[in-house]
Protein backbone atom coordinates (compact mmCIF):
# COMPACT_ATOMS: atom_id res chain seq x y z
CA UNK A 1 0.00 0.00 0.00
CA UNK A 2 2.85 2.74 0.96
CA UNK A 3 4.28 1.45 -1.98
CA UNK A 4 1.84 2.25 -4.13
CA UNK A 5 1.48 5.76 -2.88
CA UNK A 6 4.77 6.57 -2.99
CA UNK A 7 4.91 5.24 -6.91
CA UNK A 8 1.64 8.02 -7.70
CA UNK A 9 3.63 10.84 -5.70
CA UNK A 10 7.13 9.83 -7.40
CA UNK A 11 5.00 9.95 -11.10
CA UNK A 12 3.14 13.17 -10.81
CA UNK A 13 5.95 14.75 -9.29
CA UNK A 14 8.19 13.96 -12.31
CA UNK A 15 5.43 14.14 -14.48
CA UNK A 16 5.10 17.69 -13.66
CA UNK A 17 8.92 18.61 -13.66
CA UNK A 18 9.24 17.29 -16.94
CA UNK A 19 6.19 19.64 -17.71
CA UNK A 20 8.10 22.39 -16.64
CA UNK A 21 11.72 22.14 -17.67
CA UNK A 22 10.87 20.35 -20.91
CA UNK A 23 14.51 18.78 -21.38
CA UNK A 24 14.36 16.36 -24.52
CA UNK A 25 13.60 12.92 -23.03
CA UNK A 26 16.44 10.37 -24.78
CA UNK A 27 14.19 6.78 -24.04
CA UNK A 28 15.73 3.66 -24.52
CA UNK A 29 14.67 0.00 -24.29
CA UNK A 30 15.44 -3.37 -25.82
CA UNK A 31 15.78 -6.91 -24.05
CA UNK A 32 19.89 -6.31 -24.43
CA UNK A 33 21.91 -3.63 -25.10
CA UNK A 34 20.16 -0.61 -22.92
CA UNK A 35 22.77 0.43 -20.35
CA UNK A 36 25.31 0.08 -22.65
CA UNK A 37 23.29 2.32 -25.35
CA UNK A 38 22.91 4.48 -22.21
CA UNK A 39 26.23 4.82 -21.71
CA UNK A 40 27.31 5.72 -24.72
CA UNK A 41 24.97 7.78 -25.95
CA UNK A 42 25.36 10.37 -22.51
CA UNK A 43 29.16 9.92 -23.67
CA UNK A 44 28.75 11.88 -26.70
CA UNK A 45 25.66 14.09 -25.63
CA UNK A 46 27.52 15.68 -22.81
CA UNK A 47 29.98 17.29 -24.90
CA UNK A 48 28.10 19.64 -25.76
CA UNK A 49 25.06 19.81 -23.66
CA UNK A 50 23.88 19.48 -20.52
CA UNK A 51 22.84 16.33 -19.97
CA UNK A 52 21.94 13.79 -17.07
CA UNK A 53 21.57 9.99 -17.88
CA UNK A 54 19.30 7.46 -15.64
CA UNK A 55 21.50 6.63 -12.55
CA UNK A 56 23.20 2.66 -12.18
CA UNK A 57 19.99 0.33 -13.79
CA UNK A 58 17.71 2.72 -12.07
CA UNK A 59 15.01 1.77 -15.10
CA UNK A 60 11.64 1.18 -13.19
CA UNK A 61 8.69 3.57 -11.83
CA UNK A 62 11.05 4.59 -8.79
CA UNK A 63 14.11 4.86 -10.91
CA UNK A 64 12.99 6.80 -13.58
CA UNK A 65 11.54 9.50 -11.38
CA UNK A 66 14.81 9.47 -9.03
CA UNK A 67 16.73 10.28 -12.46
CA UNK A 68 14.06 12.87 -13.55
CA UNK A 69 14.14 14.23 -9.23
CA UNK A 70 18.15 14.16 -9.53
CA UNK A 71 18.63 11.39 -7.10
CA UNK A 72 21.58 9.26 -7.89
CA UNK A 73 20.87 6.82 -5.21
CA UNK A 74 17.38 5.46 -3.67
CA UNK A 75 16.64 5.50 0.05
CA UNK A 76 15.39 1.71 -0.39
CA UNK A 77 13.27 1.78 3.32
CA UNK A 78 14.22 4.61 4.66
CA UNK A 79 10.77 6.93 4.84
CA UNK A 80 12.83 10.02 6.05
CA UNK A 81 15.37 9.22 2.54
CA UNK A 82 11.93 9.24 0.58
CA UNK A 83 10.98 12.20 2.26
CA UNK A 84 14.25 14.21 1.32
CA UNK A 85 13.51 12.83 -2.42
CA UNK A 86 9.79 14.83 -2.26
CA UNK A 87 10.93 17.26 -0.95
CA UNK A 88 14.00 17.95 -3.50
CA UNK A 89 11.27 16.93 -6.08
CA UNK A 90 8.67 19.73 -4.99
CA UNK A 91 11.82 22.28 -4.19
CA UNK A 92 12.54 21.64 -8.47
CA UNK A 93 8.27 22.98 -9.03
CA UNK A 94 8.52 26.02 -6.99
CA UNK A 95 12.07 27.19 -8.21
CA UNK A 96 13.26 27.96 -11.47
CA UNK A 97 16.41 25.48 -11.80
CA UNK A 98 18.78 27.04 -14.14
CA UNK A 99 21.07 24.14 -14.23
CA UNK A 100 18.32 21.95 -15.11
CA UNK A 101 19.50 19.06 -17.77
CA UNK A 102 18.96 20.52 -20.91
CA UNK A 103 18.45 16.48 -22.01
CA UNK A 104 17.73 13.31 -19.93
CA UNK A 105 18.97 10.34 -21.17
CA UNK A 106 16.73 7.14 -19.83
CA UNK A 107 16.83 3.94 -19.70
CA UNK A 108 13.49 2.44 -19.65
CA UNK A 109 13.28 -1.42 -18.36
CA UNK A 110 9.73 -3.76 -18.57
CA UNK A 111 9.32 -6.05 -16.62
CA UNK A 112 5.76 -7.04 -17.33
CA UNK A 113 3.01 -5.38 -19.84
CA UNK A 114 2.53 -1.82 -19.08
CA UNK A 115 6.08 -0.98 -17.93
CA UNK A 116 7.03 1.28 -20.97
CA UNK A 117 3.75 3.06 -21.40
CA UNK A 118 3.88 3.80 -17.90
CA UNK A 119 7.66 5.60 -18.19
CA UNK A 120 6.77 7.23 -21.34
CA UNK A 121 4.18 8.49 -19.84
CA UNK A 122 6.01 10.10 -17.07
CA UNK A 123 8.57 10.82 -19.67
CA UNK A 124 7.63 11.73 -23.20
CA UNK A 125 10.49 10.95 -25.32
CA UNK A 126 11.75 13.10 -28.33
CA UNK A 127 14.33 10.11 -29.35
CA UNK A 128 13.15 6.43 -28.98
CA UNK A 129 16.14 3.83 -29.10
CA UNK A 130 14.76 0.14 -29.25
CA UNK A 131 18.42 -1.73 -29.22
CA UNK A 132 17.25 -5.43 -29.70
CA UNK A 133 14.22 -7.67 -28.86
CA UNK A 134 14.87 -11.31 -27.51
CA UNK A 135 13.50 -13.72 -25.40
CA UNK A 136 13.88 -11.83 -21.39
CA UNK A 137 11.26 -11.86 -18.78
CA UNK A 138 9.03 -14.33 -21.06
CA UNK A 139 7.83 -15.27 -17.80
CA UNK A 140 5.88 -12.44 -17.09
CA UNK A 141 4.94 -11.92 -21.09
CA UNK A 142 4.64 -15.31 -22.17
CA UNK A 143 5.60 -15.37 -25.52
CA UNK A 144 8.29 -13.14 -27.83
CA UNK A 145 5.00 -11.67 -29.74
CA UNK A 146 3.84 -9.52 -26.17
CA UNK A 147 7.88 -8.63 -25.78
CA UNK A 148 7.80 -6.98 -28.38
CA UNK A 149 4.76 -4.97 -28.19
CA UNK A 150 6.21 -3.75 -25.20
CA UNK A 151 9.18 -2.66 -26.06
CA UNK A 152 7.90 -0.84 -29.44
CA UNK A 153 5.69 2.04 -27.29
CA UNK A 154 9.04 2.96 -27.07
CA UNK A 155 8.39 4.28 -30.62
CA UNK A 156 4.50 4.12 -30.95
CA UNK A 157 4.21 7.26 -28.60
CA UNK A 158 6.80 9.23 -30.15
CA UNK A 159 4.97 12.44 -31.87
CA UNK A 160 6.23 13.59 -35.94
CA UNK A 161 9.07 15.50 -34.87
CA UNK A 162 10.47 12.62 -32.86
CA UNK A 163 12.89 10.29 -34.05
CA UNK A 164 13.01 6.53 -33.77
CA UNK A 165 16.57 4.71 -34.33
CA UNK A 166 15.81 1.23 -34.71
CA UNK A 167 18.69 -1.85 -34.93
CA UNK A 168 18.35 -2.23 -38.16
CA UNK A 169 19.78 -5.93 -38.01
CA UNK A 170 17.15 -6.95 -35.64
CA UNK A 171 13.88 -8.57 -37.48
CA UNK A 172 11.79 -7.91 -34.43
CA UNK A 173 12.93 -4.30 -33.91
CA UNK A 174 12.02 -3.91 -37.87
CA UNK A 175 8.74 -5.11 -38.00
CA UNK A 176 7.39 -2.61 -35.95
CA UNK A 177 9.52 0.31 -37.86
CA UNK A 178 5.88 1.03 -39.14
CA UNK A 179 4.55 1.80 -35.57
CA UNK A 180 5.45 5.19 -35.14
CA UNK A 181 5.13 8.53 -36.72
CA UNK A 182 8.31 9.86 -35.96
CA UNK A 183 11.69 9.65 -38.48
CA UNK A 184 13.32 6.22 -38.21
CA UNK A 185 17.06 6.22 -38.02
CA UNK A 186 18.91 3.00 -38.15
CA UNK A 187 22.47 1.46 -37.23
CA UNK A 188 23.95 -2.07 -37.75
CA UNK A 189 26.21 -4.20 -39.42
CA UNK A 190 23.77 -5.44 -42.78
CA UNK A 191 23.88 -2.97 -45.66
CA UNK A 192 21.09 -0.75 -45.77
CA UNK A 193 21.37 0.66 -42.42
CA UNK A 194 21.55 4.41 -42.31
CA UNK A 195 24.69 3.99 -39.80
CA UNK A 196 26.68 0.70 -40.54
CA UNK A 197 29.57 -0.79 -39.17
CA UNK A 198 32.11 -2.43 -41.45
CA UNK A 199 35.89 -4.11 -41.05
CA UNK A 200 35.80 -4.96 -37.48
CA UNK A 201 39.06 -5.71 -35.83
CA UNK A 202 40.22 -6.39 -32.18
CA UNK A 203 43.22 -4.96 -31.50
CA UNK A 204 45.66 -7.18 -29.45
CA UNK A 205 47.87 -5.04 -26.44
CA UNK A 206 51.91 -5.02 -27.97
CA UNK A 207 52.40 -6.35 -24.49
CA UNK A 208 50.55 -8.68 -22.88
CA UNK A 209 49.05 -10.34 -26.98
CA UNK A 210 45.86 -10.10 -25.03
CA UNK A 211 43.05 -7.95 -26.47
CA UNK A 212 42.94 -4.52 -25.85
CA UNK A 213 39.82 -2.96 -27.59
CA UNK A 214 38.38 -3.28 -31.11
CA UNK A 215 37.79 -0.70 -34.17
CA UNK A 216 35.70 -0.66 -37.09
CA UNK A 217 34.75 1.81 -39.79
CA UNK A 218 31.17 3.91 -39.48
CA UNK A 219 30.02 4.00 -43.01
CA UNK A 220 27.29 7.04 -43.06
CA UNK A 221 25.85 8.78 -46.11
CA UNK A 222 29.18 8.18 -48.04
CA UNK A 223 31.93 9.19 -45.77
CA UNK A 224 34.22 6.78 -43.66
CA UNK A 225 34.88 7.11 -39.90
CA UNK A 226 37.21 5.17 -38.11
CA UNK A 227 35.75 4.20 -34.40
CA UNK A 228 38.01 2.56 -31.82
CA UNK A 229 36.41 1.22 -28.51
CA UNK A 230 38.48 0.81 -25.56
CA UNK A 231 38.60 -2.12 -23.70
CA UNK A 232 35.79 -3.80 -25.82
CA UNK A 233 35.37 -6.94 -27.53
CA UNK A 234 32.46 -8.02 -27.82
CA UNK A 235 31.19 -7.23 -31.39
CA UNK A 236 27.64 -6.74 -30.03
CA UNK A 237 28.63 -3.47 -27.97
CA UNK A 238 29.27 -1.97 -31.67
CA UNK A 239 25.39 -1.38 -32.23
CA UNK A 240 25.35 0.52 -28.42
CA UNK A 241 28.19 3.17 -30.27
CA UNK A 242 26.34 3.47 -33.65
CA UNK A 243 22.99 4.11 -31.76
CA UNK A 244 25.04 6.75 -29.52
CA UNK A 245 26.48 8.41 -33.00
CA UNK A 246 22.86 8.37 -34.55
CA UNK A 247 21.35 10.05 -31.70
CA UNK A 248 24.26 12.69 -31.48
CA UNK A 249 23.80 13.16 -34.88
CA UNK A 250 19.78 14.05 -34.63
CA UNK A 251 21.22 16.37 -32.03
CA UNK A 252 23.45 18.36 -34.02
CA UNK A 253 26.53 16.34 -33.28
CA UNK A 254 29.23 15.45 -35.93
CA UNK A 255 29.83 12.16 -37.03
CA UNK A 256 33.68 12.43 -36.22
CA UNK A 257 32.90 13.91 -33.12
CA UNK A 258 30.80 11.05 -31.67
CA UNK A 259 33.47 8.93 -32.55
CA UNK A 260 36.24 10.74 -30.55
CA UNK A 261 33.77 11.11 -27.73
CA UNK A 262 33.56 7.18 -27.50
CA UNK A 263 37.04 6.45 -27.53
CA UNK A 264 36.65 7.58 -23.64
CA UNK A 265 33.60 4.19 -23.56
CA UNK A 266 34.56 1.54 -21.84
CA UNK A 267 32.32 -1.77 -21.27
CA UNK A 268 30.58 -1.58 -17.78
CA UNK A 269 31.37 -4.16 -14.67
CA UNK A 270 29.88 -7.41 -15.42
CA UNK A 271 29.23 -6.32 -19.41
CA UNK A 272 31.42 -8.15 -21.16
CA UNK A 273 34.51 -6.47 -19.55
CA UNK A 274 38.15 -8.17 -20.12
CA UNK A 275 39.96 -8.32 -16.35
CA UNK A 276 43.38 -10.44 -15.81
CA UNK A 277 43.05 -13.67 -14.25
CA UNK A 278 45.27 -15.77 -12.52
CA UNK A 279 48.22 -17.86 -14.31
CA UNK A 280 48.21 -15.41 -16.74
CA UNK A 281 44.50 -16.09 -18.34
CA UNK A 282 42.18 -13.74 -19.80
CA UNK A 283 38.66 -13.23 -18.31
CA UNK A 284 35.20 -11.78 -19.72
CA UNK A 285 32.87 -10.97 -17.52
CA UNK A 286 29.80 -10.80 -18.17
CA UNK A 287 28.20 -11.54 -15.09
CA UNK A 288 25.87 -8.70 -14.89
CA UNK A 289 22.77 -10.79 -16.06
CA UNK A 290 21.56 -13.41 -18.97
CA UNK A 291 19.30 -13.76 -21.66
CA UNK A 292 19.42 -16.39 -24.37
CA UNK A 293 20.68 -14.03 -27.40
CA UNK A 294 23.70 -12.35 -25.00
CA UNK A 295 24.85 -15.48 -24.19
CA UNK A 296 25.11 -16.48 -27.95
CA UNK A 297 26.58 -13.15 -28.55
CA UNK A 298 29.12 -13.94 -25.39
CA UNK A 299 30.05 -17.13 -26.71
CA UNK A 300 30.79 -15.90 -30.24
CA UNK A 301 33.24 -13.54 -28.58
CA UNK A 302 35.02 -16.15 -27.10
CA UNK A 303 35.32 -18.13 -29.75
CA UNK A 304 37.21 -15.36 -31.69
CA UNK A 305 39.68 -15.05 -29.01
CA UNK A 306 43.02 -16.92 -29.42
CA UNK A 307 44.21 -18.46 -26.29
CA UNK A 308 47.98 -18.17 -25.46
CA UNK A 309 50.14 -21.29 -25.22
CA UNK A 310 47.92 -23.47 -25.61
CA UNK A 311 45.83 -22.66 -23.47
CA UNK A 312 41.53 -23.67 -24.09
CA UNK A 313 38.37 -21.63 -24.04
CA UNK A 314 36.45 -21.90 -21.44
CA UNK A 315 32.47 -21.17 -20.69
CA UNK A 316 31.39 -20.86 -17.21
CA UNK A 317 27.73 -20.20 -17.53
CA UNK A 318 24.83 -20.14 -15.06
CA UNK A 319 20.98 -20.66 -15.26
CA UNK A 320 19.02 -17.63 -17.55
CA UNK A 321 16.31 -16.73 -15.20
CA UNK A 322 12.92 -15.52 -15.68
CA UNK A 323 12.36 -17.77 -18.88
CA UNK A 324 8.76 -19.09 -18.07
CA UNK A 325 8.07 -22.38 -20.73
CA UNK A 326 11.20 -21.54 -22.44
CA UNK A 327 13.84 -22.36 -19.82
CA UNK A 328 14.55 -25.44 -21.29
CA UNK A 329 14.81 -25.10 -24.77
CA UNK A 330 16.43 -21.92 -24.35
CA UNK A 331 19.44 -23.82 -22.01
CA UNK A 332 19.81 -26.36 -24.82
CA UNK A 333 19.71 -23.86 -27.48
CA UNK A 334 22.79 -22.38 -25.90
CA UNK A 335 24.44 -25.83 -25.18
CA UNK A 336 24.15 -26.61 -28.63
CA UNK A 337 25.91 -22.89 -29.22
CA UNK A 338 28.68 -24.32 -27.10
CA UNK A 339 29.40 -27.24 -28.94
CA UNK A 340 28.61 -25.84 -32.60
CA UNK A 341 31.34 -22.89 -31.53
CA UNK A 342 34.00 -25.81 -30.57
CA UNK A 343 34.41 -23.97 -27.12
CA UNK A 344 37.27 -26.85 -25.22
CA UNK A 345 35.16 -26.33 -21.70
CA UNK A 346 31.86 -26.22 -20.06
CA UNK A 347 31.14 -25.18 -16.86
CA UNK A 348 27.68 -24.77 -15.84
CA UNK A 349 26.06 -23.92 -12.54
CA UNK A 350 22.41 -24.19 -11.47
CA UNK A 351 19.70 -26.48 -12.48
CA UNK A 352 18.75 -25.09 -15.47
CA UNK A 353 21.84 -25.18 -16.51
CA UNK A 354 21.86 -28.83 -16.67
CA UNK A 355 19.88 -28.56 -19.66
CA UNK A 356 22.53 -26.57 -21.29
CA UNK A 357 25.12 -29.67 -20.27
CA UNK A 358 23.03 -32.35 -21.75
CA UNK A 359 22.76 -30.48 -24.86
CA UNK A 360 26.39 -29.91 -25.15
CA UNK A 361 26.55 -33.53 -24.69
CA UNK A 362 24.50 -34.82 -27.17
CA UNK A 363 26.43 -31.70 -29.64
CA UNK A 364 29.30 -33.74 -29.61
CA UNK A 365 31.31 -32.66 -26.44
CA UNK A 366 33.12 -35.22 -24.20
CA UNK A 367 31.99 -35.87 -20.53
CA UNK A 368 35.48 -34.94 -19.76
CA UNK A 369 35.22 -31.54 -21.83
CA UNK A 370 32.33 -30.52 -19.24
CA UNK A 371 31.62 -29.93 -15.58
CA UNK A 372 28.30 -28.95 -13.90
CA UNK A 373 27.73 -27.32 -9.91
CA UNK A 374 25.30 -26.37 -8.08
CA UNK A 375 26.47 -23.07 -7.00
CA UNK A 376 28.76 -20.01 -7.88
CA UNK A 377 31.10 -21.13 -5.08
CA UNK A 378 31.43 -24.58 -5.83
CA UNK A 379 32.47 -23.67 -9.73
CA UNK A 380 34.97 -21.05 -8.52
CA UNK A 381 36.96 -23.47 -6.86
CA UNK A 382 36.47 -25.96 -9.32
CA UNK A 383 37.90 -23.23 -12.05
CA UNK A 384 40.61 -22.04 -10.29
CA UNK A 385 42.30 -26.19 -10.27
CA UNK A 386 41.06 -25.78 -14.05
CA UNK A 387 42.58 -22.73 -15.04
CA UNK A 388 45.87 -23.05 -17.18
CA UNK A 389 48.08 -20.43 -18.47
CA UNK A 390 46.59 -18.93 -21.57
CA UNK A 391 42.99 -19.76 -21.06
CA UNK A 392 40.71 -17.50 -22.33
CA UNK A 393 37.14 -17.61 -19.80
CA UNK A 394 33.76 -16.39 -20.10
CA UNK A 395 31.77 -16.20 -17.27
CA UNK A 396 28.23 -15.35 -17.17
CA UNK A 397 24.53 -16.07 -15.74
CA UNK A 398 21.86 -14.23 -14.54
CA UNK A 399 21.96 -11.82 -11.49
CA UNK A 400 20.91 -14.21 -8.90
CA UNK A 401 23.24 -16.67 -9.44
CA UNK A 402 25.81 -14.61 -8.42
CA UNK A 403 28.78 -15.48 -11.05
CA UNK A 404 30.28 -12.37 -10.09
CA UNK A 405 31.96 -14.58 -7.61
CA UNK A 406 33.61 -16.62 -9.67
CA UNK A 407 35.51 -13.92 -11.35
CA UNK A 408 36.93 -12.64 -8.34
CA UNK A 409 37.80 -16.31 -7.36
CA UNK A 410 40.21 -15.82 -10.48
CA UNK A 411 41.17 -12.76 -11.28
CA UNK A 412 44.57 -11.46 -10.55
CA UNK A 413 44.23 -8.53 -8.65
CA UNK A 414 40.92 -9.32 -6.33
CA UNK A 415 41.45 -6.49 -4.22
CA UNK A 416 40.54 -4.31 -7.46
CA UNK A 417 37.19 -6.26 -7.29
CA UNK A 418 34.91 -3.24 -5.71
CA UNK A 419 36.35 -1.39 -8.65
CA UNK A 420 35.92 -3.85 -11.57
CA UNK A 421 32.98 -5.80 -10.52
CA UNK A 422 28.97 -5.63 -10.33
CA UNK A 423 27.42 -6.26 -6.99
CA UNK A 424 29.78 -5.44 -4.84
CA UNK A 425 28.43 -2.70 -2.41
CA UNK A 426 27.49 -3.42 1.52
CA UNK A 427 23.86 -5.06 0.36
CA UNK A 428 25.38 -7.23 -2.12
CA UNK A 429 28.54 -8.61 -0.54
CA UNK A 430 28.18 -11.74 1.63
């Protein structure tokens, strides 16, 4: 109940401060892809406006009004925290702010039907982003059909002098290119995207041979731009850039501009982020949270990464939560990934998971090629006996599971862990 009032004061206090500052509303959504789009996309705003982004994955009906309020961290149960918020909140309506953001950038989650009509309509957006629609949170919408219906209001609402960038390599995101009134944008890799991205390469450190970052060549209305990303290599954090460039361009950004600007990006904790492990091994983290398609995308990545001295590929991967009916298939679907990839190890962890084992199994792998544990800790140990100089290791599973734990089991420097990890804050660590 307290809940529920404090949601209807949150929204018509944002509501109305959106009324009166009327900063261009920068809404993004997509079942992967949207902090990272976030990210980027604030990157190359703020050089030349002013400009405030949705705080952490703040992407709900508190978080969105805490962004909107200016509150970069939520007061959870504390009523005299919520109070402060209201307070700063009705303080922005009887004052004229003259550092108000000029542009909010916000990330806009769903969770069930109704979640993006809800935000937008807290939050009427001048740009809608829709980064990629997959199978997440079928639970709650029961088939890939109701995702995305969801996720295009993110267009649907937009008014004729919006603009909608769309993945352009996404059938799903496509489709519903129809469902809005505003200009449609695009960005991928397939030719006939408005921004595509050509001649990727990752770029090995003169050092260590280990991968350092990738480039790749932004091919827009005729002109070449050279785009490096830092730290990155996961191909699928390419689209997140070109959907930052399109929207800086809508803005009055140039093209070679945006591309400096993200030369600064660097993949989040827990997205897909390269940290040293022990023995000299490479590790990707990706433990932030899982969805079939990332984890395909995740694996793909490690497949293109040569291990040093022989060392093997490994995937550590936990149960994808939140899948309703299509937990199973979905598990075997990316044990069958594993095996079709010719990744050398499997290590999964959860029940679920076992589903992904069995299909790996019946792919082709060897009993002895695969190892499956109950928990995050268990695996950890098991990895760290595993690990041999030159292995190359992706870890990743939904938020739960807690994988996060395995990297710091492994990773060279653990007391850089509260700097380089997700969940690792007073609530979180155990």
């Amino acid at each position: 109940m307290l809940k529920n009032i404090l949601n209807l004061i949150l929204r018509s206090l944002s509501k109305k401060i959106i009324q009166k500052y009327h900063p261009d509303v920068i809404g993004i959504t997509g079942s992967v892809g949207k902090t990272s789009s976030k990210e980027a996309i604030y990157l190359v705003l703020k050089t030349k406006f002013n400009v405030r982004k949705s705080f952490k994955n703040y992407n709900n009906e508190v978080g969105i009004p805490l962004a909107i309020i200016g509150v970069e961290k939520s007061p959870n149960r504390s009523l005299l925290g919520w109070c402060g918020v209201i307070l700063k909140a009705t303080k922005l309506l009887f004052i004229n702010d003259k550092n108000y953001p000029e542009i909010l950038v916000l990330e806009m989650g769903a969770d069930k039907p109704g979640d993006i009509s809800y935000l937008t309509d807290i939050a009427p957006c001048k740009v809608g982003v829709l980064t990629y629609i997959s199978h997440a949170h079928t639970e709650a919408f029961k088939t890939i059909k109701k995702i995305a219906q969801e996720k295009r209001v993110i267009i649907s609402h937009l008014q004729r002098d919006g603009f909608a960038v769309l993945n352009f390599d996404n059938e799903l995101v496509m489709q519903n290119a129809n469902m809005t009134k505003a200009e449609v944008v695009t960005f991928g890799f397939k030719t006939g995207a408005d921004l595509q991205a050509t001649d990727i390469n990752i770029i090995l450190n003169e050092k260590t041979a280990w991968p350092s970052g990738l480039n790749f060549k932004l091919n827009y209305e005729g002109n070449i731009v050279p785009v490096f990303l830092s730290g990155a290599v996961a191909t699928h954090l390419i689209p997140s850039a070109l959907s930052a460039i399109a929207v800086g361009h809508i803005l009055g950004i140039n093209v070679v501009e945006s591309a400096n600007a993200l030369r600064a990006l660097e993949p989040l904790a827990g997205h897909m982020r390269i940290i040293d492990g022990i023995k000299n091994t490479l590790l990707i983290d990706d433990t932030y949270n899982s969805s079939p398609e990332p984890v395909k995308f995740a694996l793909n990545t490690l497949s293109k990464i040569i291990p040093q001295n022989n060392g093997k590929r490994i995937a550590v991967l936990a149960d994808m939560l939140e899948l309703g009916p299509e937990t199973e298939n979905s598990h075997r679907e990316v044990g069958l990934k594993t095996a079709e990839l010719g990744i050398d190890f499997l290590i999964t962890v959860g029940e679920a998971s076992k589903h992904t084992a069995a299909a790996a199994r019946e792919a082709g792998m060897d009993d002895n090629q695969i190892a499956s544990f109950a928990n995050s800790e268990l695996a950890g140990k098991f990895l760290q006996e595993k690990l041999h100089e030159g292995d190359v290791v992706l870890v990743k599973g939904s938020q739960s599971m807690r994988m996060e734990k395995i990297v710091k089991e492994v990773m060279a420097e653990p007391l850089s862990a509260p700097q380089l990890l997700v969940r690792q804050t007073a609530e979180w660590v155990d």
